[in-house]
C-alpha atoms as a PDB file:
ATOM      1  CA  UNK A   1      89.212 148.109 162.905  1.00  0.00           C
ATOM      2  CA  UNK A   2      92.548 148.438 165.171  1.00  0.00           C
ATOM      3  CA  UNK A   3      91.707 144.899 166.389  1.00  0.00           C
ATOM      4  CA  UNK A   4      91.902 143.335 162.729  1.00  0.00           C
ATOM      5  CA  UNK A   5      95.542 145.406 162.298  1.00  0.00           C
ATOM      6  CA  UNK A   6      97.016 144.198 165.443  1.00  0.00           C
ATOM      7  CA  UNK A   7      96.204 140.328 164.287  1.00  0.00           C
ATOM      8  CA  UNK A   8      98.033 141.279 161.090  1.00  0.00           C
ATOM      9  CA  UNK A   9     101.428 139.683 161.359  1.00  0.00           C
ATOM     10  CA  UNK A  10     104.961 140.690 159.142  1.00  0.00           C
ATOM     11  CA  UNK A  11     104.287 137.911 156.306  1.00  0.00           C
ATOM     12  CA  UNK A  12     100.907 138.903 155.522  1.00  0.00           C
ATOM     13  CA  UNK A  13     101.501 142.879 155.453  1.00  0.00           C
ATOM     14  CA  UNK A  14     104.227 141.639 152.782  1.00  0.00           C
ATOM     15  CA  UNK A  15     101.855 140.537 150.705  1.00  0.00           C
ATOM     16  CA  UNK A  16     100.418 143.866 149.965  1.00  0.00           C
ATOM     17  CA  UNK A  17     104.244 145.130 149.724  1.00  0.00           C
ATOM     18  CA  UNK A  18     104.742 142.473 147.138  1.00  0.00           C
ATOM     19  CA  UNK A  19     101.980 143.150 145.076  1.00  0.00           C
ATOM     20  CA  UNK A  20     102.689 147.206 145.343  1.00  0.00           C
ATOM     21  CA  UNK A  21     105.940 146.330 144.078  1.00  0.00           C
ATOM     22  CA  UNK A  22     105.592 144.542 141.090  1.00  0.00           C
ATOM     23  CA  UNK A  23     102.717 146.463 140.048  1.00  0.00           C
ATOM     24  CA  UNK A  24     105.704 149.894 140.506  1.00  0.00           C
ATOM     25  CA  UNK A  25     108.352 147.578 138.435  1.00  0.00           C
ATOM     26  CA  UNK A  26     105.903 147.101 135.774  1.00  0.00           C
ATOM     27  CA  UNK A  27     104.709 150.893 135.727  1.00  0.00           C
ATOM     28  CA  UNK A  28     108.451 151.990 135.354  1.00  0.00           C
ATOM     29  CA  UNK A  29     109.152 149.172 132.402  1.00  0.00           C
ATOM     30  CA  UNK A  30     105.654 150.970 130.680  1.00  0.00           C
ATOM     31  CA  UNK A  31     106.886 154.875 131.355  1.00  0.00           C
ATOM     32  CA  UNK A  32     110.788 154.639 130.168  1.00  0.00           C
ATOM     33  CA  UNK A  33     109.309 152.798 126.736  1.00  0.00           C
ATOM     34  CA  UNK A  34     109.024 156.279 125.427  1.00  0.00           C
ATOM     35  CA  UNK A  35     113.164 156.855 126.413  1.00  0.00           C
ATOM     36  CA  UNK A  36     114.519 153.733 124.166  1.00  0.00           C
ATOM     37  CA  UNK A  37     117.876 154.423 123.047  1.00  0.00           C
ATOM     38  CA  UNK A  38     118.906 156.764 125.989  1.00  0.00           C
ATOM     39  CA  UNK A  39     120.601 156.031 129.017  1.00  0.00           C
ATOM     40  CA  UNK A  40     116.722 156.423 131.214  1.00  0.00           C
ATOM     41  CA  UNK A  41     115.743 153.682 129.119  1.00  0.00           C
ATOM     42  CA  UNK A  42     118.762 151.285 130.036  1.00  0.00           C
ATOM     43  CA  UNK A  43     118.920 151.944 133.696  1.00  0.00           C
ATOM     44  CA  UNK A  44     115.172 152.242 133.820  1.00  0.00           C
ATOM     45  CA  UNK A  45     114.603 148.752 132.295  1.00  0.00           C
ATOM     46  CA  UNK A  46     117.201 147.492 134.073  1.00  0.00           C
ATOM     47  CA  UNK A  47     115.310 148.878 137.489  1.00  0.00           C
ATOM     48  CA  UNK A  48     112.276 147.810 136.836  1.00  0.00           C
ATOM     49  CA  UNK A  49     113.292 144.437 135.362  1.00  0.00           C
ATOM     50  CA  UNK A  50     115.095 143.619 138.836  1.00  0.00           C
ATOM     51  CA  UNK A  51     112.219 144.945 140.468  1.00  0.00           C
ATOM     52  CA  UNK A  52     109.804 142.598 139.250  1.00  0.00           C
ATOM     53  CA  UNK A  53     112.125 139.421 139.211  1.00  0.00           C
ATOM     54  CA  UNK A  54     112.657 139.847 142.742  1.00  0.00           C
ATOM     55  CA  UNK A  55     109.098 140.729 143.724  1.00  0.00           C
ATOM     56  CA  UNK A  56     108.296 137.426 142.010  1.00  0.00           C
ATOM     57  CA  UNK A  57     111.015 135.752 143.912  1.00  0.00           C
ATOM     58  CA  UNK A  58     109.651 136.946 147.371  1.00  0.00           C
ATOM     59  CA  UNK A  59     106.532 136.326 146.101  1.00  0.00           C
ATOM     60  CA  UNK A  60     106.984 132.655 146.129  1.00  0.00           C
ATOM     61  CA  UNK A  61     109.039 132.501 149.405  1.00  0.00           C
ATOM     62  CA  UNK A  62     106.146 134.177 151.259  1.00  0.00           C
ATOM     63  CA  UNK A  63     103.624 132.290 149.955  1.00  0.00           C
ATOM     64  CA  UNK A  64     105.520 129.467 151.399  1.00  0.00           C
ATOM     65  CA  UNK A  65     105.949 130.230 154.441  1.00  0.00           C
ATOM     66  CA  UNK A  66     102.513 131.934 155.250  1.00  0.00           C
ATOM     67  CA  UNK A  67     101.742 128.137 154.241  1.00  0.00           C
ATOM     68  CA  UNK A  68     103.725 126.760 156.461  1.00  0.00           C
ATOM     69  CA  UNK A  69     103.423 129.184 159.129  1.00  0.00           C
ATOM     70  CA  UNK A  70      99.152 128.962 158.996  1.00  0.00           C
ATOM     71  CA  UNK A  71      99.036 125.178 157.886  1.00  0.00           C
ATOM     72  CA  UNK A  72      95.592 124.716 160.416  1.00  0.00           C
ATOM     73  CA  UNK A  73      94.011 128.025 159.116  1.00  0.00           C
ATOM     74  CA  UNK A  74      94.513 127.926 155.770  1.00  0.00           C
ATOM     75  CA  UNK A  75      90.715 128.885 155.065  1.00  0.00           C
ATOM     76  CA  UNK A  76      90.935 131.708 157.480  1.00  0.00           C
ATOM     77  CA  UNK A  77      94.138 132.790 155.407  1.00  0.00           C
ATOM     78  CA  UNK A  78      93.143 132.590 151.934  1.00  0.00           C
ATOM     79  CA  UNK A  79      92.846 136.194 151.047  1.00  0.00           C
ATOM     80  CA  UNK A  80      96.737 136.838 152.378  1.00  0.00           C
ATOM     81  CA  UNK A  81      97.791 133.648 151.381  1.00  0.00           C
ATOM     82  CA  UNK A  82      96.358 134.258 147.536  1.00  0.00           C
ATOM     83  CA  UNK A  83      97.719 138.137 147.380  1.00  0.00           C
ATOM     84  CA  UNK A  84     100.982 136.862 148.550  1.00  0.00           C
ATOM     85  CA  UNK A  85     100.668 134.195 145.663  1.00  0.00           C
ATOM     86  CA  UNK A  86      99.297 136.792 142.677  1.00  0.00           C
ATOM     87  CA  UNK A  87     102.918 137.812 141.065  1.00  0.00           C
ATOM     88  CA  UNK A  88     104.062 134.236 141.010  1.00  0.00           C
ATOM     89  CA  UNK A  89     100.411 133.167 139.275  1.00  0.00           C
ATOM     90  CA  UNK A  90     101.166 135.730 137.006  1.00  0.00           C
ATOM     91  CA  UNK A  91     103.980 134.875 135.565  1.00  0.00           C
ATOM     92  CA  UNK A  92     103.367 130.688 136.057  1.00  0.00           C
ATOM     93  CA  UNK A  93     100.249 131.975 133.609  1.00  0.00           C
ATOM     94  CA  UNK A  94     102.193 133.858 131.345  1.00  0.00           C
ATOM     95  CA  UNK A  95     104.580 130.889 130.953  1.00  0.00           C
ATOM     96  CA  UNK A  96     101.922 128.515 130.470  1.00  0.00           C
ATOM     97  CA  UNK A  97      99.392 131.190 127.666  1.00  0.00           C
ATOM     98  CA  UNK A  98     102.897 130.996 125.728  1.00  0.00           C
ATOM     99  CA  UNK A  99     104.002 127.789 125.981  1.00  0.00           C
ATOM    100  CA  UNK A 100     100.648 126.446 124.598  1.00  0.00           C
ATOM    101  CA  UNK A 101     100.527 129.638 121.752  1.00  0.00           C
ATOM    102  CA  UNK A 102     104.050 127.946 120.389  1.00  0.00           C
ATOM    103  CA  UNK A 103     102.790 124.980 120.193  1.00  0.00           C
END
């Protein structure tokens, strides 16, 4: 078990971090719903909205570089390199359920 920690480097522990994060952004945007109008509300959405854009945002950057960084092991990477990669497939799945719903 300490072996597989130590082989752990800083861009795939991020990947959990990521993931933690958004999941806390959209938690906060769920539990201030119940303030709208007052000033938890504002700064609450406000938090959590920032939260999640920039989770997303580092989401994509370290999905690029664990590519870049692990081009040869890609197969041996897949479960980092995915759970680095699941906030930006969110969204790039949202976009795409509603683009083809407006149509």
């Amino acid at each position: 078990m300490n072996i597989r920690i130590r082989n752990i480097n800083c861009n795939k522990k991020s990947g959990i971090l990521i993931v933690g994060i958004c999941l806390i952004a959209m938690l906060l945007g769920y539990f201030v719903e119940s303030y709208r109008g007052t000033w938890i509300y504002h700064y609450g959405n406000t938090i959590s909205l920032f939260m999640f854009y920039c989770g997303i945002l580092y989401s994509f950057i370290n999905t690029i570089l664990l590519i870049s960084k692990h081009k040869s092991e890609l197969k041996n990477n897949f479960i980092c390199l995915f759970l680095s990669a699941i906030p930006f497939l969110y969204i790039i799945i949202m976009i795409a359920i509603a683009m083809s719903k407006s149509q």
